[in-house]
C-alpha atoms as a PDB file:
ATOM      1  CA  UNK A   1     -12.383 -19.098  -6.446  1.00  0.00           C
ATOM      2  CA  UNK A   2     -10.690 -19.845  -9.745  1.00  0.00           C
ATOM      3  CA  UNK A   3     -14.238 -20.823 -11.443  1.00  0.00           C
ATOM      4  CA  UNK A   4     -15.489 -16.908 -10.286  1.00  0.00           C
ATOM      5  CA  UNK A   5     -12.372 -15.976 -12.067  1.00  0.00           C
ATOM      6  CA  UNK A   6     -13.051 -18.481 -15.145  1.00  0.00           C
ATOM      7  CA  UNK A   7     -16.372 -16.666 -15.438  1.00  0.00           C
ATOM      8  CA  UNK A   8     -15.097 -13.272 -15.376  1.00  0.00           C
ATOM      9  CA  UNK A   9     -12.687 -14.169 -17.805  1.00  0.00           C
ATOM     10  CA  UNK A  10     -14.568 -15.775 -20.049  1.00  0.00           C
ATOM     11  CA  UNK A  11     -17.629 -12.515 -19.652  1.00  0.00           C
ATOM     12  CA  UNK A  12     -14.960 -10.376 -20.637  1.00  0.00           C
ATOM     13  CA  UNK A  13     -14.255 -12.222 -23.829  1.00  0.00           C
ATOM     14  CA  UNK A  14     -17.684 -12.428 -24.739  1.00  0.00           C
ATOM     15  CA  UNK A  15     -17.992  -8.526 -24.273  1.00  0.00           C
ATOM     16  CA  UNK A  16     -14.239  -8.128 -26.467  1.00  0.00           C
ATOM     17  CA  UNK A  17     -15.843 -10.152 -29.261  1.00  0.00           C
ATOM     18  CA  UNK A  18     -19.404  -8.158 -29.122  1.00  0.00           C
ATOM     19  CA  UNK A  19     -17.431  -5.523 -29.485  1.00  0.00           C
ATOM     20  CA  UNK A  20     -15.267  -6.484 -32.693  1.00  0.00           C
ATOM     21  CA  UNK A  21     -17.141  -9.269 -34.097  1.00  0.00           C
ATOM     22  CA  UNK A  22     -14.348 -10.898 -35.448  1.00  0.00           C
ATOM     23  CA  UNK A  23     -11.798 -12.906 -33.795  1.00  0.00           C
ATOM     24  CA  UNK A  24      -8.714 -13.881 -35.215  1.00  0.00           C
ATOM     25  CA  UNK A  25      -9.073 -17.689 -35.339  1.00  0.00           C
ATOM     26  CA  UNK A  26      -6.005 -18.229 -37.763  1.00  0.00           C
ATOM     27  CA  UNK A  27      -4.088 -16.650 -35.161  1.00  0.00           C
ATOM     28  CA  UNK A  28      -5.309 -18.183 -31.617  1.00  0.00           C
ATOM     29  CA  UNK A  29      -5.169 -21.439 -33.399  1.00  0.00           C
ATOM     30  CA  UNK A  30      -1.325 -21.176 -33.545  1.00  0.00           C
ATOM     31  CA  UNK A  31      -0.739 -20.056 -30.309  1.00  0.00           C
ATOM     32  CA  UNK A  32      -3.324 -22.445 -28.269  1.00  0.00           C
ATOM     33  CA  UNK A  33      -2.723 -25.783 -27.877  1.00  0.00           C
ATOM     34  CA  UNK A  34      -5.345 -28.629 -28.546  1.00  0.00           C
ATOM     35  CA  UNK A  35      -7.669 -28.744 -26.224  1.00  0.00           C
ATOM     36  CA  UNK A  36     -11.832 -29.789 -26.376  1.00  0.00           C
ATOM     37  CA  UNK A  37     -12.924 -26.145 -24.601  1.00  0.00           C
ATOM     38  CA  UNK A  38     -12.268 -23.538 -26.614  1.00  0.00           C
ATOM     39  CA  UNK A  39     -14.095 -20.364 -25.413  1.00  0.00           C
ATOM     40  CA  UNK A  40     -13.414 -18.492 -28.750  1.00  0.00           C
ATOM     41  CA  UNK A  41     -15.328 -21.066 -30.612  1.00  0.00           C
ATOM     42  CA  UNK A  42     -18.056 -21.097 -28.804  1.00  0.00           C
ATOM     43  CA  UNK A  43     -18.464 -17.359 -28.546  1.00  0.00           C
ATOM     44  CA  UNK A  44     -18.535 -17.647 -32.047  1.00  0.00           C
ATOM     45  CA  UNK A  45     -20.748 -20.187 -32.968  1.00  0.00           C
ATOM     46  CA  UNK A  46     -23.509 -18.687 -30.256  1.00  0.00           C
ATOM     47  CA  UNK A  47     -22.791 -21.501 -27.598  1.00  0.00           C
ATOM     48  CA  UNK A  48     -21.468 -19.645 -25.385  1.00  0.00           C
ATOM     49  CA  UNK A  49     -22.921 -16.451 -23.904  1.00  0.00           C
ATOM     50  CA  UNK A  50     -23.098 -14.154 -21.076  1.00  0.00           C
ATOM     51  CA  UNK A  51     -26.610 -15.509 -20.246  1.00  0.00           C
ATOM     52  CA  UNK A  52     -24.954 -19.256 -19.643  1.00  0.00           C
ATOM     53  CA  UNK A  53     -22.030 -17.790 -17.518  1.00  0.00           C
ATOM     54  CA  UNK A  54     -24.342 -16.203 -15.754  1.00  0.00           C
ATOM     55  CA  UNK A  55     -26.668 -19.244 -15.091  1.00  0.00           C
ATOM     56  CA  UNK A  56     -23.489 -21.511 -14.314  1.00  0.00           C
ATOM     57  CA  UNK A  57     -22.183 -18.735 -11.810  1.00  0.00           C
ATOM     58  CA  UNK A  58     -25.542 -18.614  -9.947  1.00  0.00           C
ATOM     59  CA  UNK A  59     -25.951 -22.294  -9.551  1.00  0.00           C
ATOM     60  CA  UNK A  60     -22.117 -22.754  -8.134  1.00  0.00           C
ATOM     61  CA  UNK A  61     -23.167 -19.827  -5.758  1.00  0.00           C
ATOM     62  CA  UNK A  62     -26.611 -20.802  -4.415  1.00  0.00           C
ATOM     63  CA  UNK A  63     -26.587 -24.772  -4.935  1.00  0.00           C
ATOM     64  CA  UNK A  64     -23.069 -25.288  -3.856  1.00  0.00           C
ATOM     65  CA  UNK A  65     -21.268 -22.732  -2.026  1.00  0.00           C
ATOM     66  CA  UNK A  66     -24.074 -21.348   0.512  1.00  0.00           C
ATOM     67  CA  UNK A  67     -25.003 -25.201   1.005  1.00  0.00           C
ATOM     68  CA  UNK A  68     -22.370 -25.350   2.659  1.00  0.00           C
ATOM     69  CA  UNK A  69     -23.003 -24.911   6.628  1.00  0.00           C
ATOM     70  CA  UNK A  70     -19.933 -23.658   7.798  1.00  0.00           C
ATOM     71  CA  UNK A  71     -20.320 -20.543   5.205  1.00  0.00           C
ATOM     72  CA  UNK A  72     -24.094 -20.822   5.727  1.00  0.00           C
ATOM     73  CA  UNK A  73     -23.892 -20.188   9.669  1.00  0.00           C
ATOM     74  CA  UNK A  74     -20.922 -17.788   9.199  1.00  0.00           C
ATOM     75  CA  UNK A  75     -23.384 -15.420   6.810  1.00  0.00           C
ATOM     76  CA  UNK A  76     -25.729 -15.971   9.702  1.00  0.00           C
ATOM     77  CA  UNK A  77     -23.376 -14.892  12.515  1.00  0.00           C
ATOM     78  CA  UNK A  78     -22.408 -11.603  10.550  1.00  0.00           C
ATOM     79  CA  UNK A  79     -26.153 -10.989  10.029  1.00  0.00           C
ATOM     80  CA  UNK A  80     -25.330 -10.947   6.031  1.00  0.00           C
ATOM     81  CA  UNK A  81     -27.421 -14.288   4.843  1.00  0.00           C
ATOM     82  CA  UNK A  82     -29.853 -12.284   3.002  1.00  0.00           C
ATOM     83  CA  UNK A  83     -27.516  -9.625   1.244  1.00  0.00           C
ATOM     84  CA  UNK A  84     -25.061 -12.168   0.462  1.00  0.00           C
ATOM     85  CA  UNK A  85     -24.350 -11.354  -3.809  1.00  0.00           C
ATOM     86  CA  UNK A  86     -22.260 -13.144  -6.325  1.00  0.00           C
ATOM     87  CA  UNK A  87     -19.946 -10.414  -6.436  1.00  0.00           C
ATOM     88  CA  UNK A  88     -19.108 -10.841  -2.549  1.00  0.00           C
ATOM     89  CA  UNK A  89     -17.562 -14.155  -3.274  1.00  0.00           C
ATOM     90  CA  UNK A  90     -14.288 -12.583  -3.003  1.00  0.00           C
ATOM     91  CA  UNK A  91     -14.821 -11.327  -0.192  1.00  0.00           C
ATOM     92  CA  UNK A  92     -15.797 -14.189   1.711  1.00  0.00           C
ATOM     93  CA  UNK A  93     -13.306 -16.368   0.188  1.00  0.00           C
ATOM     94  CA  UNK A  94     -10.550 -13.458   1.397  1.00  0.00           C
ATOM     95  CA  UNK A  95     -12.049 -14.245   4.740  1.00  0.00           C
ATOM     96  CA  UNK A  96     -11.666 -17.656   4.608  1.00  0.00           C
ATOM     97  CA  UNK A  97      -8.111 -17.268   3.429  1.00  0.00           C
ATOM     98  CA  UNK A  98      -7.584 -15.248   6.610  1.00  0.00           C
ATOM     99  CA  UNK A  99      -8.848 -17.219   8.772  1.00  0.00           C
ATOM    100  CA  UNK A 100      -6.812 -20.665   8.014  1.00  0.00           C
ATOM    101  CA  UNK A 101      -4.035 -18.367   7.805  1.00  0.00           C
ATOM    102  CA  UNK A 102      -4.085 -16.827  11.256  1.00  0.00           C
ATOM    103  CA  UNK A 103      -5.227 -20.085  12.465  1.00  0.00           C
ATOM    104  CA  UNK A 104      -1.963 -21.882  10.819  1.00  0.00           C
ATOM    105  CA  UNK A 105      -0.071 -18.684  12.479  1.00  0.00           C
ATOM    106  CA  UNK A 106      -1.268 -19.436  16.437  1.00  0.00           C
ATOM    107  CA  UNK A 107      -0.656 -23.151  15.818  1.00  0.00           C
ATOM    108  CA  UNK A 108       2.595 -22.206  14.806  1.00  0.00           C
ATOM    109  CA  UNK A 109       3.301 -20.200  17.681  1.00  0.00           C
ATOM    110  CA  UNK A 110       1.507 -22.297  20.123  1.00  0.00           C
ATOM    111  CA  UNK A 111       4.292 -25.771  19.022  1.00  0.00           C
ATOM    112  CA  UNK A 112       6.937 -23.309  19.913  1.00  0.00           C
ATOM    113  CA  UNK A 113       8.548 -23.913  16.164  1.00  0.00           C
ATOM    114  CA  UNK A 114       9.823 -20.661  16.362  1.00  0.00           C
ATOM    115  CA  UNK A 115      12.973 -19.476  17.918  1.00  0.00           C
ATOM    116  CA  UNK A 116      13.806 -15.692  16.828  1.00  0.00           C
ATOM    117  CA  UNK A 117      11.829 -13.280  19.540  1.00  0.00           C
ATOM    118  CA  UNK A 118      11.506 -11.050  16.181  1.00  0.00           C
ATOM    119  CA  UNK A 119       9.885 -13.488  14.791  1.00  0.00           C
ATOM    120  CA  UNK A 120       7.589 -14.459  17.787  1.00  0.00           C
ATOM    121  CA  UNK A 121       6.361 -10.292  18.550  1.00  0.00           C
ATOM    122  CA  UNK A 122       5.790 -10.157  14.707  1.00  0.00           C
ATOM    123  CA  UNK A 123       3.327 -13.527  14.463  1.00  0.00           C
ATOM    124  CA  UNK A 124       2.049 -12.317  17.619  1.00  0.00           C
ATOM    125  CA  UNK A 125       1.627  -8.806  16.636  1.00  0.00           C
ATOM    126  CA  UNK A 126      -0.070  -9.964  13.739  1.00  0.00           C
ATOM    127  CA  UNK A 127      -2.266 -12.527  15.561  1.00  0.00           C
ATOM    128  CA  UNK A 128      -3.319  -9.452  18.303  1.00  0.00           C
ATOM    129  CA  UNK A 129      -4.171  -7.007  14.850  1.00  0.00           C
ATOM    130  CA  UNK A 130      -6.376 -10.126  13.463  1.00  0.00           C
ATOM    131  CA  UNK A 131      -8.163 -11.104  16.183  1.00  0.00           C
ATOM    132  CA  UNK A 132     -11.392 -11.250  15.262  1.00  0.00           C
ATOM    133  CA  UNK A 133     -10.524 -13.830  12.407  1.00  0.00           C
ATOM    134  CA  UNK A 134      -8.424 -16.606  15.068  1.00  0.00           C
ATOM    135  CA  UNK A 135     -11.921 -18.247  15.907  1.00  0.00           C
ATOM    136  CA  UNK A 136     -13.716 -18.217  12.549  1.00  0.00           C
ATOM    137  CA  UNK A 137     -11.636 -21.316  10.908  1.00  0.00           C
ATOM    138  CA  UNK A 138     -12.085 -23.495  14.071  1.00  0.00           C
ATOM    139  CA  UNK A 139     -16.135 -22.614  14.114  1.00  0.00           C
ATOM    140  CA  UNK A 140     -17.542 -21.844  10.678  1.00  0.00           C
ATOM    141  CA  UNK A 141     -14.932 -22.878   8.291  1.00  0.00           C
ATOM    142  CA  UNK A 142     -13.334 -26.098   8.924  1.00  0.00           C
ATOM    143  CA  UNK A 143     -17.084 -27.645   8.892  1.00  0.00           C
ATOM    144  CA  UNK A 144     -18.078 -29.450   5.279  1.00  0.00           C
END
């Protein structure tokens, strides 16, 4: 998820310098430390451009993420294979999160490491409100 976020990130700066054509090197130089990527650079010199971010994005999405046949059959069991978009990447990885959550949660529950009954109706309060997601980690997700 943090590469979608990268490429947001670095659209956005793209977009900021289209719109003022002129970064403040001088400045970003003293705050940023040394390192061999530097985004500002590149936007400047015309290495770097929505086009690329784009392309990059698109490749991680298609060639590596829906390769994947745990995500691949899970598209397939909500009937979404075929609308599946870049920009639903958050979604699915909020899904995924879920899942291995709730999953964590009724292991939890099941080992009996829990003593308070608060505790206990809450998880399983939570567990009964989430149903739908306690299955989807053990089927889809936990396949590479």
């Amino acid at each position: 998820m943090r590469y979608f976020y990268s490429f947001d990130y670095l659209i956005n700066m793209i977009n900021e310098y289209n719109k003022n054509e002129n970064f403040d090197l001088n400045e970003s130089k003293k705050k940023r430390k040394k390192y061999k990527f530097n985004p500002k650079q590149l936007i400047k010199n015309n290495q770097l451009s929505i086009e690329t971010i784009s392309l990059y994005r698109n490749k991680l999405v298609n060639q590596i993420l829906l390769n994947k046949t745990g995500i691949r059959d899970f598209l397939k069991y909500i009937n979404y294979i075929n609308n599946f978009d870049i920009y639903d990447v958050s979604w699915l990885f909020s899904v995924i999160v879920k899942s291995k959550i709730i999953n964590k949660c009724k292991k939890v529950l099941e080992l009996g490491l829990i003593t308070n009954n608060d505790i206990i109706r809450k998880v399983q309060n939570f567990l009964e409100d989430n149903s739908s997601y306690i299955y989807f980690d053990e089927v889809f997700f936990s396949k590479s």
